[in-house]
N, C-alpha and C. Protein backbone atom coordinates (compact mmCIF):
# COMPACT_ATOMS: atom_id res chain seq x y z
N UNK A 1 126.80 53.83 -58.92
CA UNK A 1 126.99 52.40 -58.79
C UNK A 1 128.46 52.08 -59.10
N UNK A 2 129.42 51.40 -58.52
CA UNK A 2 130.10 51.05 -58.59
C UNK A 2 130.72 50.03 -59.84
N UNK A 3 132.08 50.43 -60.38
CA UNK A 3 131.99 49.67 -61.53
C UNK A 3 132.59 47.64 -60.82
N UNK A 4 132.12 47.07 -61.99
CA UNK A 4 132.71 45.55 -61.46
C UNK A 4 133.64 44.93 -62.49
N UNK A 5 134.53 45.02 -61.45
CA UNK A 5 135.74 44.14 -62.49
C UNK A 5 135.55 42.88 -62.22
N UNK A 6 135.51 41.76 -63.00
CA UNK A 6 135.65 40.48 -63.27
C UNK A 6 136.41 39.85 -62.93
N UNK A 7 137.66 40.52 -61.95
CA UNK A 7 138.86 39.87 -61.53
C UNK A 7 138.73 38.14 -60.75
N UNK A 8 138.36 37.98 -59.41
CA UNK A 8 137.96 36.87 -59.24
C UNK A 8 137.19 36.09 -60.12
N UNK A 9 135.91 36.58 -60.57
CA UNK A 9 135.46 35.50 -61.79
C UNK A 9 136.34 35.13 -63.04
N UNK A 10 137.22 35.68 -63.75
CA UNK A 10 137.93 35.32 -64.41
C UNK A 10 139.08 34.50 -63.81
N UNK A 11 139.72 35.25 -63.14
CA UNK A 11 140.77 33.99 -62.18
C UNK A 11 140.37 32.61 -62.24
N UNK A 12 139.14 32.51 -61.54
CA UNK A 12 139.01 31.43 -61.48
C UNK A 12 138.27 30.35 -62.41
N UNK A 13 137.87 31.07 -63.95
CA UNK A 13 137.44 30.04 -64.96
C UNK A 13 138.88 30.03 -65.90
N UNK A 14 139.63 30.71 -65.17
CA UNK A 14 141.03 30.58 -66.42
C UNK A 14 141.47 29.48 -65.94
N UNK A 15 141.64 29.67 -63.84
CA UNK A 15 142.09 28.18 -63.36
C UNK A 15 141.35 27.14 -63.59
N UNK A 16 140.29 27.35 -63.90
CA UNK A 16 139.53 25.24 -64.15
C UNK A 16 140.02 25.38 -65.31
N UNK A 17 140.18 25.97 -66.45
CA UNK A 17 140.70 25.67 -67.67
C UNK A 17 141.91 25.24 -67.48
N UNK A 18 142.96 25.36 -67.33
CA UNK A 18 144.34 25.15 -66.81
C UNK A 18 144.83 23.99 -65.86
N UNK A 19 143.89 23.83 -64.95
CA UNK A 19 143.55 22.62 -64.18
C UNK A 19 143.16 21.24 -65.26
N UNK A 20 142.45 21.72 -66.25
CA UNK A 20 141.54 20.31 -66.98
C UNK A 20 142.63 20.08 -68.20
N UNK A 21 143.79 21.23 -68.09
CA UNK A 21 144.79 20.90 -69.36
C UNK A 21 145.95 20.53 -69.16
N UNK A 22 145.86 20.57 -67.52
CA UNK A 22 147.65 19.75 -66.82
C UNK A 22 148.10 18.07 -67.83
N UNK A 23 149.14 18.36 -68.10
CA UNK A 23 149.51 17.08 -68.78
C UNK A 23 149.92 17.53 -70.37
N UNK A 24 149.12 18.29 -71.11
CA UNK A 24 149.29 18.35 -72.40
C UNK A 24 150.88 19.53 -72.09
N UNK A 25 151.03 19.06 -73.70
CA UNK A 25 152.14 19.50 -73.93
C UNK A 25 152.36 20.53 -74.34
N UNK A 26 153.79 21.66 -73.90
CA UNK A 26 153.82 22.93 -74.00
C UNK A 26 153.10 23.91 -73.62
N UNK A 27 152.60 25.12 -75.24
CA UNK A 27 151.57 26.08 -74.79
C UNK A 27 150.20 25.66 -74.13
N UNK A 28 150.05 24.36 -74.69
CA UNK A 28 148.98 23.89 -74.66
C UNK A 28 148.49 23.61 -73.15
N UNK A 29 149.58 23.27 -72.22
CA UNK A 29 149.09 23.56 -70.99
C UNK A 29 149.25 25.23 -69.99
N UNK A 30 150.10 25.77 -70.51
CA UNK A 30 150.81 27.18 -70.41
C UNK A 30 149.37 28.13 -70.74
N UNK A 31 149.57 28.36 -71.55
CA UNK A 31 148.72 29.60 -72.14
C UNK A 31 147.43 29.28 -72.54
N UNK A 32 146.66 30.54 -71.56
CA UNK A 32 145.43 30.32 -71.68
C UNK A 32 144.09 30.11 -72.77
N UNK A 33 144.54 30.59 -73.79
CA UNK A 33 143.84 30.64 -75.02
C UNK A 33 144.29 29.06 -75.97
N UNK A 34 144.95 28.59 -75.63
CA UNK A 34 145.48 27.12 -76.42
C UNK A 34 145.01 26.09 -75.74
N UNK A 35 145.00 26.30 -74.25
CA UNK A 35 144.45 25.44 -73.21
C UNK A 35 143.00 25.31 -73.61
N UNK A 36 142.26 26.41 -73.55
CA UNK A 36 140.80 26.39 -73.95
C UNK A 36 140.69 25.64 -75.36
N UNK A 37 141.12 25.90 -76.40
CA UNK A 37 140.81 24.92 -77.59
C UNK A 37 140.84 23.64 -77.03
N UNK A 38 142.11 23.24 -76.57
CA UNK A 38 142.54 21.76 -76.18
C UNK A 38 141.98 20.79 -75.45
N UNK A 39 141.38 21.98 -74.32
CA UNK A 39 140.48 21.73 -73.45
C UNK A 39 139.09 21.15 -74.12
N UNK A 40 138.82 22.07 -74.72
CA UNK A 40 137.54 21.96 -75.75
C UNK A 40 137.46 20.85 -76.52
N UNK A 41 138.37 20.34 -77.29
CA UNK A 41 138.69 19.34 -78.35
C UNK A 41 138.10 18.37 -77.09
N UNK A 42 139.37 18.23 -76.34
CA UNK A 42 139.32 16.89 -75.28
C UNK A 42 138.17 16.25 -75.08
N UNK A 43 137.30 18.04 -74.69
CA UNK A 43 136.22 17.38 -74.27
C UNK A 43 135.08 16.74 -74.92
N UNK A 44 134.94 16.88 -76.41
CA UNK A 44 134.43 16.72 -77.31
C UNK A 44 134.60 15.08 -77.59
N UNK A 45 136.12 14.94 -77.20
CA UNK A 45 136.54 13.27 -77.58
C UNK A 45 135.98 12.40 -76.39
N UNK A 46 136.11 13.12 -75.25
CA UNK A 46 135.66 12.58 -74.21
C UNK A 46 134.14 12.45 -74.71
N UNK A 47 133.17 12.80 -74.69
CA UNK A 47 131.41 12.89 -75.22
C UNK A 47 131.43 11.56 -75.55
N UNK A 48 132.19 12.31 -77.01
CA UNK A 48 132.32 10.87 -78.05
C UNK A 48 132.38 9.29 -77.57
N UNK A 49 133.58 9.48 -76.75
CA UNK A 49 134.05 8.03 -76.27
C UNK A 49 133.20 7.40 -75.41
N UNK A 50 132.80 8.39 -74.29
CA UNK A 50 131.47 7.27 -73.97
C UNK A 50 130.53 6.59 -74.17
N UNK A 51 130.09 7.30 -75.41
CA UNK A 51 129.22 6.74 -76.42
C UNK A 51 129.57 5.49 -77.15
N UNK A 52 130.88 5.55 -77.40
CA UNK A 52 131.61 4.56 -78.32
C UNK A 52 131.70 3.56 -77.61
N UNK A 53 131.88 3.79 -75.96
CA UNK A 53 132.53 2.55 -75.05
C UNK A 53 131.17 2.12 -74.85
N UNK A 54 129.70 2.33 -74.81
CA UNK A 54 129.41 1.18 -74.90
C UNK A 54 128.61 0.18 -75.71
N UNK A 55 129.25 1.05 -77.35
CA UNK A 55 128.69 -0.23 -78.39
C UNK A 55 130.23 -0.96 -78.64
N UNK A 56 131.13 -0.44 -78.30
CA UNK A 56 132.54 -1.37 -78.12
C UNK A 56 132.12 -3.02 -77.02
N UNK A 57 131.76 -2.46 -76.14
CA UNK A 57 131.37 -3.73 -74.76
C UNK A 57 130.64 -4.39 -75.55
N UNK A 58 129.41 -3.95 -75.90
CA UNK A 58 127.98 -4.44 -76.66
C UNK A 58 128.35 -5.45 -77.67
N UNK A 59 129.47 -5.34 -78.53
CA UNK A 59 129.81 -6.14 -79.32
C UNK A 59 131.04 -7.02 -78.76
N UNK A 60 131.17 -6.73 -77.83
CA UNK A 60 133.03 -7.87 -77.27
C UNK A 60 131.74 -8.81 -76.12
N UNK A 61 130.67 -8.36 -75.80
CA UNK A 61 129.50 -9.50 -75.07
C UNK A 61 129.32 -10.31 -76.01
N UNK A 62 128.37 -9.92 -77.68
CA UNK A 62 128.15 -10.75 -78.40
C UNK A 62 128.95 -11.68 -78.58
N UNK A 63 130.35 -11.22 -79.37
CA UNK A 63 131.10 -12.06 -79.67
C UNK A 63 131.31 -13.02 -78.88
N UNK A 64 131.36 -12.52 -77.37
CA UNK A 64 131.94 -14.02 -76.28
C UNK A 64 130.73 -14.65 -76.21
N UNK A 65 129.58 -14.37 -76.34
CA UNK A 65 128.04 -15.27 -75.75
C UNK A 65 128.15 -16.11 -77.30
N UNK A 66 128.81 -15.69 -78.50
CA UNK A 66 128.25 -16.60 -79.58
C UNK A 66 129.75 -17.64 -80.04
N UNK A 67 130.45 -17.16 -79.14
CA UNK A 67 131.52 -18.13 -79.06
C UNK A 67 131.21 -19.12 -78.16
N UNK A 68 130.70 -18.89 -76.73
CA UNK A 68 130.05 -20.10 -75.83
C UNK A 68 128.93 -20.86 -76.29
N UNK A 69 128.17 -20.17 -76.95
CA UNK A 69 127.16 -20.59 -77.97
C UNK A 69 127.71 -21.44 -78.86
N UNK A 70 128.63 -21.24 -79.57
CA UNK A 70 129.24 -22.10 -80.86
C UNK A 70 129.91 -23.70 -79.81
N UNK A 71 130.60 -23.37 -78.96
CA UNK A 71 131.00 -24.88 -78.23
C UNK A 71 129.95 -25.69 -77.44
N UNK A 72 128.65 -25.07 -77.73
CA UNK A 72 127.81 -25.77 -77.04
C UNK A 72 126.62 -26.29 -78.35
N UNK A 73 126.83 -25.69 -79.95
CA UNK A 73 126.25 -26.51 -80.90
C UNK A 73 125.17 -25.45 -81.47
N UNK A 74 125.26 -24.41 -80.90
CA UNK A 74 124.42 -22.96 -81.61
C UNK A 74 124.95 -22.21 -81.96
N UNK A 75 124.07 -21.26 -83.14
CA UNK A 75 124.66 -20.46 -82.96
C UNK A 75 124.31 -19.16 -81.98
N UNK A 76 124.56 -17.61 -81.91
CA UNK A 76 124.45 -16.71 -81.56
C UNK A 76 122.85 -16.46 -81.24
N UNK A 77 122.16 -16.44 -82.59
CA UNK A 77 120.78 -15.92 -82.73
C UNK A 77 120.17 -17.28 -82.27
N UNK A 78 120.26 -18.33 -82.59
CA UNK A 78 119.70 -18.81 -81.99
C UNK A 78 119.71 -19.69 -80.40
N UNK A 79 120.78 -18.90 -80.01
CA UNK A 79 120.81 -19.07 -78.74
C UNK A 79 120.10 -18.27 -77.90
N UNK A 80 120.25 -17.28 -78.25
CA UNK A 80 118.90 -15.72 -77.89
C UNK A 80 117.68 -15.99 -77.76
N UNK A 81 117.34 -16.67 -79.46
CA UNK A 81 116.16 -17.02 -79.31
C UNK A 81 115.99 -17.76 -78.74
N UNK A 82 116.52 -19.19 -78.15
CA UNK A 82 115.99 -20.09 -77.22
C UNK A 82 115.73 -19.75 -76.16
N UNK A 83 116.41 -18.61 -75.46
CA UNK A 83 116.56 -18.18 -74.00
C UNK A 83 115.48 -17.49 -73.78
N UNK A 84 114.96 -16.63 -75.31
CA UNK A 84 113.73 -15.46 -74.46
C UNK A 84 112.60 -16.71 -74.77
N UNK A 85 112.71 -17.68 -75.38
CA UNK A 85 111.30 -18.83 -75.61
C UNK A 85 111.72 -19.63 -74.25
N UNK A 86 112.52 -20.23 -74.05
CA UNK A 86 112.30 -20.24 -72.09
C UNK A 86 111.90 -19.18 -71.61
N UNK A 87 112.12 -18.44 -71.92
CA UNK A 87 111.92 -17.45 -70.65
C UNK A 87 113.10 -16.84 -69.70
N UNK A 88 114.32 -16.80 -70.46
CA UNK A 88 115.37 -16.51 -69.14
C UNK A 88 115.77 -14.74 -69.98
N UNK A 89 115.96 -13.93 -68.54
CA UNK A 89 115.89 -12.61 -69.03
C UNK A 89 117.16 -12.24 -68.77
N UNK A 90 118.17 -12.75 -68.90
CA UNK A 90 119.47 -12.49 -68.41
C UNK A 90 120.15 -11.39 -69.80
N UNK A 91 120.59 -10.17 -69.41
CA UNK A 91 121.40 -9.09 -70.41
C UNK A 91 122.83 -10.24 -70.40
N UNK A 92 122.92 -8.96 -71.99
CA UNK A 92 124.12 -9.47 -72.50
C UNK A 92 125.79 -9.32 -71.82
N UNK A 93 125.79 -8.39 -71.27
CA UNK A 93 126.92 -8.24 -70.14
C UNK A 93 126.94 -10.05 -68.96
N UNK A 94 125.92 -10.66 -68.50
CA UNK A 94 125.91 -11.32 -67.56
C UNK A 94 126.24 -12.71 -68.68
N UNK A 95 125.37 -12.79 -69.66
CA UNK A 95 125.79 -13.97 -70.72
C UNK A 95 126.96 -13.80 -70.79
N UNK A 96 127.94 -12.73 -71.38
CA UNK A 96 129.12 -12.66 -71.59
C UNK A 96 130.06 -13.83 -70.52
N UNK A 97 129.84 -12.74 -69.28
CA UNK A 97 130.44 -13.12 -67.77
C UNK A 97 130.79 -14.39 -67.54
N UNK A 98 129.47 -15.07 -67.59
CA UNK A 98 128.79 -16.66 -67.87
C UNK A 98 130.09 -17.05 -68.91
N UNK A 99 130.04 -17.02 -70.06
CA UNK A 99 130.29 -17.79 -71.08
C UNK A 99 131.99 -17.82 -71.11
N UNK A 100 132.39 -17.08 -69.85
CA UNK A 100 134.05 -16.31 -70.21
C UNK A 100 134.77 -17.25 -69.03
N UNK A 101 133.53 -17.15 -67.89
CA UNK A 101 134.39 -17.50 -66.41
C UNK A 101 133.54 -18.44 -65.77
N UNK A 102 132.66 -18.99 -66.53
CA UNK A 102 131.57 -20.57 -65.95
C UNK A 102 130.97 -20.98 -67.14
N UNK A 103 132.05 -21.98 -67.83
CA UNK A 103 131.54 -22.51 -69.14
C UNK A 103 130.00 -23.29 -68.52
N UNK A 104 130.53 -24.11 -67.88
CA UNK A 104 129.19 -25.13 -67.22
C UNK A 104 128.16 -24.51 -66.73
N UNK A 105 128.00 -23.39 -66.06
CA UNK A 105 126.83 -22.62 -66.33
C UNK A 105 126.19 -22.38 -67.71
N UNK A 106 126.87 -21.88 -68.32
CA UNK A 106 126.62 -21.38 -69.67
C UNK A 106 125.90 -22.47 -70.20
N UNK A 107 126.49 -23.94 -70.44
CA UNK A 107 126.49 -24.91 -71.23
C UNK A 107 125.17 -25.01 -70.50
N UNK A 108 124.78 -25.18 -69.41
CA UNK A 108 123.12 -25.74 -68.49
C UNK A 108 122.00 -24.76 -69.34
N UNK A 109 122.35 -23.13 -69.40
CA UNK A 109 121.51 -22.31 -70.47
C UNK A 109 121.53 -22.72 -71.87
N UNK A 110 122.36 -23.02 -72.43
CA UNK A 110 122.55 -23.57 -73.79
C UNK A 110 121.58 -24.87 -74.04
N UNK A 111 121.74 -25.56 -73.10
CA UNK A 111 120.57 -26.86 -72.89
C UNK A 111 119.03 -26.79 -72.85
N UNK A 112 119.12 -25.54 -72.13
CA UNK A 112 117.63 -24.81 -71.83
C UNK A 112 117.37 -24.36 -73.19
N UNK A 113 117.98 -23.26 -73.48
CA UNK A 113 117.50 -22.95 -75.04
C UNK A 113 117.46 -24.03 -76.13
N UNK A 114 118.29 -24.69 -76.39
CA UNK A 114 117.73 -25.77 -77.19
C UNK A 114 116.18 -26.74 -76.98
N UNK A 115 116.25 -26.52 -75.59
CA UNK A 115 115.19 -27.71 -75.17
C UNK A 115 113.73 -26.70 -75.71
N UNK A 116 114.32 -25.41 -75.58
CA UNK A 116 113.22 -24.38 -75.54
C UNK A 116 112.97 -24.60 -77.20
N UNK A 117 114.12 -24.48 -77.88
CA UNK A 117 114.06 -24.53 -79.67
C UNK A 117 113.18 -25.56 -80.22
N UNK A 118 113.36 -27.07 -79.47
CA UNK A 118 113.45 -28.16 -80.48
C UNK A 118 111.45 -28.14 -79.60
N UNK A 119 111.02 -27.58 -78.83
CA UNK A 119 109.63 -27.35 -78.87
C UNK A 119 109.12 -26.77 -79.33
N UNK A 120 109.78 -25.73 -80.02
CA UNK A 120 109.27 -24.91 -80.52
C UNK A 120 108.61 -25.12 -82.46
N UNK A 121 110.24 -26.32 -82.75
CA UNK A 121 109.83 -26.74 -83.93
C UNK A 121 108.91 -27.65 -84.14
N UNK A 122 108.09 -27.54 -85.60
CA UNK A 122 107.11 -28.46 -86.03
C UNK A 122 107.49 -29.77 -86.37
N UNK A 123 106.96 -30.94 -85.91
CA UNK A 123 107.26 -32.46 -85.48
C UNK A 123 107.34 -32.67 -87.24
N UNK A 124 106.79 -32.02 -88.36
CA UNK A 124 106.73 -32.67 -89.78
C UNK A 124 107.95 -31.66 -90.51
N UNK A 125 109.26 -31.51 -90.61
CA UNK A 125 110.27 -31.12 -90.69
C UNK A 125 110.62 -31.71 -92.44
């Protein structure tokens, strides 16, 4: 049986390594064994960050839905709560949207949830 050298298969996982490390600096894109750590790290931060990007969004929605919320006389939570006691199923990305680039939309939901709240409370207060 013939022996097998690894030549093409290695070639070409040294080049995607080397390929995914264009940009960094020095050995680090040069030489193959520094590339692979770097590579490695990167990719590790990369994992990370997607994860991160979207409780980063998740909280820059809140903040803008409880800021449109606050100029319309609620607050945050209970603007939520008015909306799922109407009944409106709109995610927090689209509230955001709403509250950033169509106050007057926003403000017509804000109306709804209150109208939804103040039924909800008991008439002996």
């Amino acid at each position: 049986m013939p022996r097998a050298k690894r030549g093409n298969k290695r070639t070409e996982k040294r080049k995607k390594i080397l390929k995914l490390a264009k940009g960094y600096r020095g050995t680090k894109s040069k030489l193959y064994r520094s590339a692979k750590e770097s590579v490695e790290r990167g990719l590790k931060f990369a994992y990370t960050g997607r994860k991160l990007k979207k409780r980063d969004f998740r909280s820059l929605w809140i903040v803008r839905i409880g800021a449109g919320a606050r100029l319309n006389g609620l607050n945050y939570s209970q603007f939520m709560h008015g909306l799922t006691l109407a009944g409106i199923e709109l995610d927090r990305k689209v509230l955001a949207d709403l509250a950033a680039n169509s106050p007057e939309s926003f403000a017509a939901l804000a109306v709804q949830a209150k109208g939804a709240l103040d039924s909800k409370q008991p008439a002996a207060a």
